[in-house]
C-alpha atoms as a PDB file:
ATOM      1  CA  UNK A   1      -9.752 -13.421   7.922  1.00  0.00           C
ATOM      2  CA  UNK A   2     -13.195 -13.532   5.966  1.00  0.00           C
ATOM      3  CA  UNK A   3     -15.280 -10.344   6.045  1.00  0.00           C
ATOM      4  CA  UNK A   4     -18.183  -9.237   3.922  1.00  0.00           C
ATOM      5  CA  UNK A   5     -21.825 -11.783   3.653  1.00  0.00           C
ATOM      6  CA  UNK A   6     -21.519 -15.174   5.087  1.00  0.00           C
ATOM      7  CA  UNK A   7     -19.596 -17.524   3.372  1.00  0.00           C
ATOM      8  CA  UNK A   8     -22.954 -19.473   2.371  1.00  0.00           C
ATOM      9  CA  UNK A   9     -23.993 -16.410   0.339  1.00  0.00           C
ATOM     10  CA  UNK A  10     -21.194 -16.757  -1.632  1.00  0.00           C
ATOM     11  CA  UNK A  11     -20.733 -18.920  -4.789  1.00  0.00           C
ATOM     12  CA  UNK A  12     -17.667 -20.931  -4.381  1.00  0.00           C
ATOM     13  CA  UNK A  13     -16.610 -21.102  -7.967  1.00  0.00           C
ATOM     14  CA  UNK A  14     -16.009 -17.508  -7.914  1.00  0.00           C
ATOM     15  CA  UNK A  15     -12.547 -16.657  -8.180  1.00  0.00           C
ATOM     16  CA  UNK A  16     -11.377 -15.177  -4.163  1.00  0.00           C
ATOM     17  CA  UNK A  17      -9.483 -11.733  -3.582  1.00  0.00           C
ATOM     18  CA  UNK A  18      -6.400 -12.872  -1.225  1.00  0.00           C
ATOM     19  CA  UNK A  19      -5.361  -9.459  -0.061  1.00  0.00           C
ATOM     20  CA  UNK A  20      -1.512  -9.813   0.996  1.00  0.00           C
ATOM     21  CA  UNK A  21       0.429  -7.159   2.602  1.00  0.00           C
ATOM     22  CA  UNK A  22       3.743  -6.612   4.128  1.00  0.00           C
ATOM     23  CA  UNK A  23       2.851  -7.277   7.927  1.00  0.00           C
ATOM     24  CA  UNK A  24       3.542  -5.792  11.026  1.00  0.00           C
ATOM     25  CA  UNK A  25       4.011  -5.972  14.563  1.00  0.00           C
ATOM     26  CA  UNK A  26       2.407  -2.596  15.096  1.00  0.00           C
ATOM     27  CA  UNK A  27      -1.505  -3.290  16.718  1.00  0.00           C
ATOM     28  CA  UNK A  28      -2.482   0.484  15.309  1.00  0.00           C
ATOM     29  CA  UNK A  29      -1.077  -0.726  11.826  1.00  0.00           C
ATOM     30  CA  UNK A  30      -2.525  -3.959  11.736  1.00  0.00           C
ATOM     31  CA  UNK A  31      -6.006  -2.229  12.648  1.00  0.00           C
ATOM     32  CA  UNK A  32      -5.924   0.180   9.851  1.00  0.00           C
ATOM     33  CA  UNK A  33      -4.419  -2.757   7.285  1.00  0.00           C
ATOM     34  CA  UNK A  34      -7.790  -5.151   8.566  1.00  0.00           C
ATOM     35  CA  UNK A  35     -10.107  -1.812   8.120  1.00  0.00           C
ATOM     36  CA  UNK A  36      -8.986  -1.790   5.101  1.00  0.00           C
ATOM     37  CA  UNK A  37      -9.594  -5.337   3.542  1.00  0.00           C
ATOM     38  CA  UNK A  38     -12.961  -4.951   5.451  1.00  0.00           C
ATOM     39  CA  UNK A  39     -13.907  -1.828   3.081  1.00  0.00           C
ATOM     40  CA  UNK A  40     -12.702  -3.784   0.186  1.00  0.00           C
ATOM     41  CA  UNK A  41     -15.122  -6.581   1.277  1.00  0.00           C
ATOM     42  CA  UNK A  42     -17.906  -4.463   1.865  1.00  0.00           C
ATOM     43  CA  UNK A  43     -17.679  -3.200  -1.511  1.00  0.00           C
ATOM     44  CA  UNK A  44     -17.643  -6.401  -2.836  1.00  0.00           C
ATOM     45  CA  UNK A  45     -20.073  -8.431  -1.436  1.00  0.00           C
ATOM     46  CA  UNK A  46     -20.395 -11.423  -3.422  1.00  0.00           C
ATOM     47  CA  UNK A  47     -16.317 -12.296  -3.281  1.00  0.00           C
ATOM     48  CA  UNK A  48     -14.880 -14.051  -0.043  1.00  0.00           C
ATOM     49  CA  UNK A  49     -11.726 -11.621   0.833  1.00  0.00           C
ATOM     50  CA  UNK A  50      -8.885 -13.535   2.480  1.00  0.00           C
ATOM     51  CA  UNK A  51      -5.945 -11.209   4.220  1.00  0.00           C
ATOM     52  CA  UNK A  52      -2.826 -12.809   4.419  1.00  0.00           C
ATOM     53  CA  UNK A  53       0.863 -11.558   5.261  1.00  0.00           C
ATOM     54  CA  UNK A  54       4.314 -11.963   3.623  1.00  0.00           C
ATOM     55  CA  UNK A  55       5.996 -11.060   6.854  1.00  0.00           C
ATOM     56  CA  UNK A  56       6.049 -10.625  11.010  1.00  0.00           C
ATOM     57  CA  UNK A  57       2.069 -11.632  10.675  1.00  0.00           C
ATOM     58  CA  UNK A  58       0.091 -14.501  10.218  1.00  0.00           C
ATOM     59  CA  UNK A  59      -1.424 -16.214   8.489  1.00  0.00           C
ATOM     60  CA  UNK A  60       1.019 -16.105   5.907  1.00  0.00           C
ATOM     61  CA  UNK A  61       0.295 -16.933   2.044  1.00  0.00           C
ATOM     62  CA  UNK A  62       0.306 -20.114   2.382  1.00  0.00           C
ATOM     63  CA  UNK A  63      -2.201 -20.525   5.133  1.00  0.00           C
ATOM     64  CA  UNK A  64      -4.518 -17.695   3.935  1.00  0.00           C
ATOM     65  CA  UNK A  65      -4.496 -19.954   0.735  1.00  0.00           C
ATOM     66  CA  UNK A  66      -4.995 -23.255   2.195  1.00  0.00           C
ATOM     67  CA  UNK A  67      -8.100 -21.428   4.013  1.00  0.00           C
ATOM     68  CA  UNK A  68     -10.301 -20.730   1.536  1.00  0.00           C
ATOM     69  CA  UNK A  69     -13.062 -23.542   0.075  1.00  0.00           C
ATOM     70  CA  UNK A  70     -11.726 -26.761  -1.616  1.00  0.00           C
ATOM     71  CA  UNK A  71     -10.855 -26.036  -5.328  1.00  0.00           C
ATOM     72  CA  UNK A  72     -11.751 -22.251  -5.000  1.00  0.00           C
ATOM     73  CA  UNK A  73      -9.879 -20.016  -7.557  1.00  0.00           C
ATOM     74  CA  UNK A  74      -8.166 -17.063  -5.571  1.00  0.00           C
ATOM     75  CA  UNK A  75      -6.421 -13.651  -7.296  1.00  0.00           C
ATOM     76  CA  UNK A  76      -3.520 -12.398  -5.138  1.00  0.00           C
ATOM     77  CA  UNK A  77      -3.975  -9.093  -4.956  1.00  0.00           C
ATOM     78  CA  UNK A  78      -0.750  -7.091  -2.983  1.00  0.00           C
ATOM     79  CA  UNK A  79      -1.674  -4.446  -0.294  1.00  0.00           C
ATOM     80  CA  UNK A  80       2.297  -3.181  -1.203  1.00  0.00           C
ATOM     81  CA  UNK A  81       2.671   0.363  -2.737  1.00  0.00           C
ATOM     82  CA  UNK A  82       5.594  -0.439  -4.903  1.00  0.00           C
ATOM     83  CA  UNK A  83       6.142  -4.185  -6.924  1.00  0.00           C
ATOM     84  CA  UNK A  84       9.628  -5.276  -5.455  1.00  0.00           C
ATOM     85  CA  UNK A  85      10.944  -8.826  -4.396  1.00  0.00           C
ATOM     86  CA  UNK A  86       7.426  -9.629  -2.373  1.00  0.00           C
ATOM     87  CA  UNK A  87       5.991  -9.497  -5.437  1.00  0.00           C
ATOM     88  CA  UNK A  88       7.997 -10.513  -8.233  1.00  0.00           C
ATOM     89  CA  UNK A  89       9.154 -13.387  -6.071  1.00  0.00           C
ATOM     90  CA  UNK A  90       7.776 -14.264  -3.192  1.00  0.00           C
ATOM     91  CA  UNK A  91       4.178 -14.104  -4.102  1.00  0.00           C
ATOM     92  CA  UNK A  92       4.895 -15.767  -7.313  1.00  0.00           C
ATOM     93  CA  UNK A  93       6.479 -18.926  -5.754  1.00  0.00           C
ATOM     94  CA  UNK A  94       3.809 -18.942  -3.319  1.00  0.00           C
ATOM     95  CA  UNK A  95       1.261 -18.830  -6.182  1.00  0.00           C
ATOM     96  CA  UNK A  96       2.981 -21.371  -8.156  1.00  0.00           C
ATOM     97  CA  UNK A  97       3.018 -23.775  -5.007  1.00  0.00           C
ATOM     98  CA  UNK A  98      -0.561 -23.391  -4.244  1.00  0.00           C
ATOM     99  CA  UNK A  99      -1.794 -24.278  -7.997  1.00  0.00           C
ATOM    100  CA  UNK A 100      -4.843 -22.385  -7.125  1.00  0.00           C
ATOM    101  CA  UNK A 101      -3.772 -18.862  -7.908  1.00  0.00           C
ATOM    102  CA  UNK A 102      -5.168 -18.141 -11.623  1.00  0.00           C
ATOM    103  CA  UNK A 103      -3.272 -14.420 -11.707  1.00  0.00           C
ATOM    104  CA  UNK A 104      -1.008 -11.982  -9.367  1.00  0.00           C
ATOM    105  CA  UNK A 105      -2.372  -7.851  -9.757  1.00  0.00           C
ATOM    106  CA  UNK A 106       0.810  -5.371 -10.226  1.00  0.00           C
ATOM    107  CA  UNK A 107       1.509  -3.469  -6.832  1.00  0.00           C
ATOM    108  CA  UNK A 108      -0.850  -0.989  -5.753  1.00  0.00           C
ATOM    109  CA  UNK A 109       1.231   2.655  -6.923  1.00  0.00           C
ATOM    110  CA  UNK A 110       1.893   3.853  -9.007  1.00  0.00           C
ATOM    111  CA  UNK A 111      -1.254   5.023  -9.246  1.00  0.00           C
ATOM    112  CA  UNK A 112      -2.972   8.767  -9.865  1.00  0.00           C
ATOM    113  CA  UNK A 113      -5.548   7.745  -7.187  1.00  0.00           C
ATOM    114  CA  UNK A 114      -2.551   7.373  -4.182  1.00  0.00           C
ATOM    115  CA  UNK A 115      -1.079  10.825  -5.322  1.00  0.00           C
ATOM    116  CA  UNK A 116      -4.407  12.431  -4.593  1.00  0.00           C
ATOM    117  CA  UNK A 117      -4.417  10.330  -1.095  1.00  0.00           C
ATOM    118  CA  UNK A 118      -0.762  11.978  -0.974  1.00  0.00           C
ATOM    119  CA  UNK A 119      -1.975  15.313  -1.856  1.00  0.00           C
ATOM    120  CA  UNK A 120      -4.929  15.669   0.655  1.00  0.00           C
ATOM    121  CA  UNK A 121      -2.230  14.105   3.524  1.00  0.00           C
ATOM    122  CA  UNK A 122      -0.112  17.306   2.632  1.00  0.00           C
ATOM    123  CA  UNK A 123      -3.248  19.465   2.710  1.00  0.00           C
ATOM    124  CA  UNK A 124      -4.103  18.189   6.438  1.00  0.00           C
ATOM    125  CA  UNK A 125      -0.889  19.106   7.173  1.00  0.00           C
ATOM    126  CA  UNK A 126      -0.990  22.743   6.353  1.00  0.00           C
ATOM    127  CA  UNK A 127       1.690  22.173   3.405  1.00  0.00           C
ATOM    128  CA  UNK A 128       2.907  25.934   2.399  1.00  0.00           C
ATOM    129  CA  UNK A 129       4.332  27.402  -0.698  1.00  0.00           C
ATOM    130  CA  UNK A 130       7.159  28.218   0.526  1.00  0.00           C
ATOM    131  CA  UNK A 131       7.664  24.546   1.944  1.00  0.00           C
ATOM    132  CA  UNK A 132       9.642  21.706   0.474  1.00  0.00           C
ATOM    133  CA  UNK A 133       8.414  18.396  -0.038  1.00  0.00           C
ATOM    134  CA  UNK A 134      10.105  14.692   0.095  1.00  0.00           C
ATOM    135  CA  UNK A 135       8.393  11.760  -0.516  1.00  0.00           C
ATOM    136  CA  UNK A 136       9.453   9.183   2.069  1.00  0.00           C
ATOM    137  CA  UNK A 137       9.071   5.690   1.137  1.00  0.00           C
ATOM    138  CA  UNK A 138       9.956   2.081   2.420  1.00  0.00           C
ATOM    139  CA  UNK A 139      12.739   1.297   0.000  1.00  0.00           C
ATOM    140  CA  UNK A 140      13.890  -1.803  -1.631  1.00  0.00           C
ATOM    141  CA  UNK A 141      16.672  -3.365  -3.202  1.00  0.00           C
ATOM    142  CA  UNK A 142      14.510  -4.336  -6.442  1.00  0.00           C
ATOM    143  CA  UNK A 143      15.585  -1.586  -8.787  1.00  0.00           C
ATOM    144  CA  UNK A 144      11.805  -1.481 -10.284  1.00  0.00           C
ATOM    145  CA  UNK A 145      10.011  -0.577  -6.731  1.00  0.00           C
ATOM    146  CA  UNK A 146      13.002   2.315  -6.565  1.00  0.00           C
ATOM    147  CA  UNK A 147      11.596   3.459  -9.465  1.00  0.00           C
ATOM    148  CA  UNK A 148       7.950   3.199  -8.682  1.00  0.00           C
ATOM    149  CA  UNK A 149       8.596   5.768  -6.159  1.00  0.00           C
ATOM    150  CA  UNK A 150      10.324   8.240  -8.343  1.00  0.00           C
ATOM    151  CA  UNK A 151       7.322   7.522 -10.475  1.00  0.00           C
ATOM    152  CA  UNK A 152       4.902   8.475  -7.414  1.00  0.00           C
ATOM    153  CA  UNK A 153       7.267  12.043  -6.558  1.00  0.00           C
ATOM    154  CA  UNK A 154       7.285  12.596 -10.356  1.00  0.00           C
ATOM    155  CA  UNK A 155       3.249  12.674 -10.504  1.00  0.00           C
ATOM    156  CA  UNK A 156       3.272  14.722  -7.565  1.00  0.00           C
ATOM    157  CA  UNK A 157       5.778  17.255  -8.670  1.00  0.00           C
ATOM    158  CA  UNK A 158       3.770  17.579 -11.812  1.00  0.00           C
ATOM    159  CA  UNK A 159      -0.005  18.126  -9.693  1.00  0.00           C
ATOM    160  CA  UNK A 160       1.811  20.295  -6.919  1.00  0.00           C
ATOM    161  CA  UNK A 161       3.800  22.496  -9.574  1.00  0.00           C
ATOM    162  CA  UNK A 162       6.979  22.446  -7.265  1.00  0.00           C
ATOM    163  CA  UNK A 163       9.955  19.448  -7.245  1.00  0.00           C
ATOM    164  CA  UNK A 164       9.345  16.054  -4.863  1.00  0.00           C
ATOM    165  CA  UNK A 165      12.311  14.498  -4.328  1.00  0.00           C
ATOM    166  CA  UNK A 166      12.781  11.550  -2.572  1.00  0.00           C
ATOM    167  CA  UNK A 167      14.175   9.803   0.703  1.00  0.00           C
ATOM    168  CA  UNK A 168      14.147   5.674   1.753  1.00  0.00           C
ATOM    169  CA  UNK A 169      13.454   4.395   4.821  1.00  0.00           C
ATOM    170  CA  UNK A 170      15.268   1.206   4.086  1.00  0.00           C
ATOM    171  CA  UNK A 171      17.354  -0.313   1.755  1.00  0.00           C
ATOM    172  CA  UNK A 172      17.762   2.225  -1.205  1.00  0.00           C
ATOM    173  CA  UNK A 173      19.435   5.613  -1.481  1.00  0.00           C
ATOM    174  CA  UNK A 174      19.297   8.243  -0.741  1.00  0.00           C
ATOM    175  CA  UNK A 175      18.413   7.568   2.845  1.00  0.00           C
ATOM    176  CA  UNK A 176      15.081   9.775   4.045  1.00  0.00           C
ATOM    177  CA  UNK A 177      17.327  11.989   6.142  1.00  0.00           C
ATOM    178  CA  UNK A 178      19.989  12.517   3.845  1.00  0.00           C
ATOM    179  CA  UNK A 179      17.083  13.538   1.391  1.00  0.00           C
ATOM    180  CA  UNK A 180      15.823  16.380   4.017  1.00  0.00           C
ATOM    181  CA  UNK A 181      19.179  17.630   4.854  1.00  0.00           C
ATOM    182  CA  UNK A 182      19.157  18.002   1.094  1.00  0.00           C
ATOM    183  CA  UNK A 183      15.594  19.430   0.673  1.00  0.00           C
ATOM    184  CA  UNK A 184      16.482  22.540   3.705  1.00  0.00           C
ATOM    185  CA  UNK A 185      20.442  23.099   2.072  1.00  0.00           C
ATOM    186  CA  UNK A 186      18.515  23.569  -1.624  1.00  0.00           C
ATOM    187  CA  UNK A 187      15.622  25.771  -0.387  1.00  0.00           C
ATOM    188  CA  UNK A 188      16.691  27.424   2.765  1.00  0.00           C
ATOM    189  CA  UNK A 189      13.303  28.939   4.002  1.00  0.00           C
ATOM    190  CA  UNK A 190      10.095  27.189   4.678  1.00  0.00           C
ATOM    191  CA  UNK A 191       9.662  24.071   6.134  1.00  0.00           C
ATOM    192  CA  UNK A 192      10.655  20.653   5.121  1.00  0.00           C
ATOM    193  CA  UNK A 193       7.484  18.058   4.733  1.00  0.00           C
ATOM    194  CA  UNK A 194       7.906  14.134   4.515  1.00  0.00           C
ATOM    195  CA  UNK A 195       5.056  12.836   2.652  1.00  0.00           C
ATOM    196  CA  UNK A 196       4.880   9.448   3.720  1.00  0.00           C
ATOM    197  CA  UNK A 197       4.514   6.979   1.183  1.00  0.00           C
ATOM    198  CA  UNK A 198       3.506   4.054   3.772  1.00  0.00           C
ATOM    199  CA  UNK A 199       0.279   2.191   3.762  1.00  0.00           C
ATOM    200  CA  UNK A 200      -0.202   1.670   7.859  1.00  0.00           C
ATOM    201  CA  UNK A 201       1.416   2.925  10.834  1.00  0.00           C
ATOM    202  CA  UNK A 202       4.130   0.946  12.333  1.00  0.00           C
ATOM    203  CA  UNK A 203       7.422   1.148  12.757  1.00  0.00           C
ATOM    204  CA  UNK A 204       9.083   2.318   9.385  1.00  0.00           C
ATOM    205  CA  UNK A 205       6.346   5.584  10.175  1.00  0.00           C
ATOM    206  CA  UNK A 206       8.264   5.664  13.445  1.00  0.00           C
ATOM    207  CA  UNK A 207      11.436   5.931  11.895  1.00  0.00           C
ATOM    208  CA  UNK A 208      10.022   8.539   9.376  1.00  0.00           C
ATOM    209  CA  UNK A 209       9.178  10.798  12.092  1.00  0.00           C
ATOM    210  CA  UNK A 210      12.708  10.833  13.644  1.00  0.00           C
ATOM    211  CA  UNK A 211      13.964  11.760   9.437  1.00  0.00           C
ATOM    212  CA  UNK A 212      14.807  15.574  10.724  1.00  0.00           C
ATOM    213  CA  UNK A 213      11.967  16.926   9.069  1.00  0.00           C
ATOM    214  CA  UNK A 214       9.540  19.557  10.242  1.00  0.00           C
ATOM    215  CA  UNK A 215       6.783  17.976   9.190  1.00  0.00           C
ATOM    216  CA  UNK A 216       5.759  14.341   8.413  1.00  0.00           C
ATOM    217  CA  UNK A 217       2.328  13.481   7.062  1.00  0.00           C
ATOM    218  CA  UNK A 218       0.109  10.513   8.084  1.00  0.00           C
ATOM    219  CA  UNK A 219       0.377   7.409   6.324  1.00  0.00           C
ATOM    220  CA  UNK A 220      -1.948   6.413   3.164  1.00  0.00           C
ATOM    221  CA  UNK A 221      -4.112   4.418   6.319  1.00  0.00           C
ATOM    222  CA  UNK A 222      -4.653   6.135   9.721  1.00  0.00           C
ATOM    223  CA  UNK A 223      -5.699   4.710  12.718  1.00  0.00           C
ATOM    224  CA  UNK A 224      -9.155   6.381  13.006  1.00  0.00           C
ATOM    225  CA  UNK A 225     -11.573   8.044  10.081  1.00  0.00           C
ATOM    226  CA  UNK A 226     -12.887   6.375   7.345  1.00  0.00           C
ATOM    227  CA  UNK A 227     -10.660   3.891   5.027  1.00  0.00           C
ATOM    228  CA  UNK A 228      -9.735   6.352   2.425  1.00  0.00           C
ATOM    229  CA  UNK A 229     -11.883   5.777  -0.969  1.00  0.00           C
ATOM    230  CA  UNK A 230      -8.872   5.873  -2.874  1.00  0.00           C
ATOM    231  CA  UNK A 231      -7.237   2.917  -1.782  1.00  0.00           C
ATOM    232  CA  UNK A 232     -10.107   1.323  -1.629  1.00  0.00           C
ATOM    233  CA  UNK A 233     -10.791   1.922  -5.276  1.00  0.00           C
ATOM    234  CA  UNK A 234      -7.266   0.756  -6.406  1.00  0.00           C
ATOM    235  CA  UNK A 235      -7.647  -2.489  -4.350  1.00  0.00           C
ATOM    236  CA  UNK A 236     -10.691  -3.274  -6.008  1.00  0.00           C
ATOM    237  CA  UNK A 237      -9.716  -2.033  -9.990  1.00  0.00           C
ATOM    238  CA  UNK A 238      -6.223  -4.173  -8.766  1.00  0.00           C
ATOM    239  CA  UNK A 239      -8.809  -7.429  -9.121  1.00  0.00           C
ATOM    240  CA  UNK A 240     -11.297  -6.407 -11.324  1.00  0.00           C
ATOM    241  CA  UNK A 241      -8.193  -6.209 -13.657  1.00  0.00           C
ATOM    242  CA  UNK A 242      -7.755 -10.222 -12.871  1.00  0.00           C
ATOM    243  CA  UNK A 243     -11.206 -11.205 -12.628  1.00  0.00           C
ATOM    244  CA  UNK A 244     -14.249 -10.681 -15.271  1.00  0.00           C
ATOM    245  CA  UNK A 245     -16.886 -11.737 -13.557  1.00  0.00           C
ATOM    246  CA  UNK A 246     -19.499  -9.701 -11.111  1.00  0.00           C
ATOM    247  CA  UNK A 247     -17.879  -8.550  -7.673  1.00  0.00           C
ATOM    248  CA  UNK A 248     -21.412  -6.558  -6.685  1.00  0.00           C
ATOM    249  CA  UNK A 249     -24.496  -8.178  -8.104  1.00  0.00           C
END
């Protein structure tokens, strides 16, 4: 998918953004994943933005790759909220493969821009004093996206002034609802809030929502209201960080 000016407007020797994320088979999440490379190519109007998957979606890296003009330079830049196998790996074979890819940006958390994201998600919900807070995230088995996460609850705990623990989805312990049977045993009174650490809906927000809490924020993207500036911010820093030349003039 190209978005932004025509592809003629563009200058071909500048380096593309190839916006990769997860993937899923969720039409409300794959709406609010395409809003979002949309923003980012609105905001950068001279740079052809390619979206491309690592999983359940297509086209997948290799495709979105093979898309884009003959002997154009592309930056990968992943639409994941913690750096785990997808990126340490899998978009670094997929780079090497292409010979086209001239740099890979870290993940997009942690980052002080998502906790704000986080923060405002809590705020919509009516987050209390007396309530408890768990961060629930996808999980992975790479040790360093595990800790991204405690990074992310860790930032929050410190802006909130109370503790954020934290509960996985998938693939990493403790599970989300083991972490709010934990969170109501410790505190007792007031509710217990999942702040979900998930880019789109889909179906790990699904499974969030059936974690026993009492309340479970939106994901970082919802499926209606503007693409939150935040996020749109850290995509485009994410490449900037890659790329010196102009994005907007």
């Amino acid at each position: 998918m190209t978005t932004g000016v025509r592809a003629s407007e563009r200058t071909a020797t500048r380096t593309a953004l190839v916006a990769i994320s997860h993937g899923t088979s969720s039409p409300t999440g794959q709406a609010a994943v395409g809003r979002l490379v949309d923003a980012v190519s609105s905001r950068l109007p001279l740079i052809t933005v390619e979206a491309g998957f690592v999983d359940v979606q297509q086209p997948d890296v290799a495709a979105t790759l093979d898309a884009l003009a003959r002997d154009q330079p592309a930056a990968i830049v992943p639409l994941l909220l913690s750096a785990g196998y997808h990126v340490h790996v899998d978009l670094v074979n997929e780079a090497a493969d292409s010979g086209r890819v001239t740099a890979i940006s870290g993940a997009l958390g942690p980052d002080d821009r998502l906790v704000d994201l986080l923060i405002r998600r809590l705020a919509e919900a009516g987050l209390a004093a007396v309530d408890s807070v768990v961060l629930g995230a996808a999980g992975s088995s790479d040790a360093r996206a595990v800790e991204d996460c405690h990074d992310m609850a860790r930032r929050m705990s410190a802006r909130l002034g109370r503790t954020v623990t934290v509960g996985f989805i998938s693939a990493a312990t403790p599970p989300l609802s083991r972490a709010v049977s934990a969170a109501r045993a410790a505190h007792g009174s007031g509710r217990v809030v999942v702040s979900t650490y998930l880019l789109a809906p889909g179906y790990f927000y699904d499974l969030a929502r059936a974690s026993g809490a009492d309340v479970v924020t939106e994901p970082l993207l919802t499926a209606v209201g503007p693409v939150p500036v935040e996020l749109i911010e850290t995509v485009c820093d994410r490449f900037h960080g890659l790329v010196a030349e102009p994005a907007t003039s």
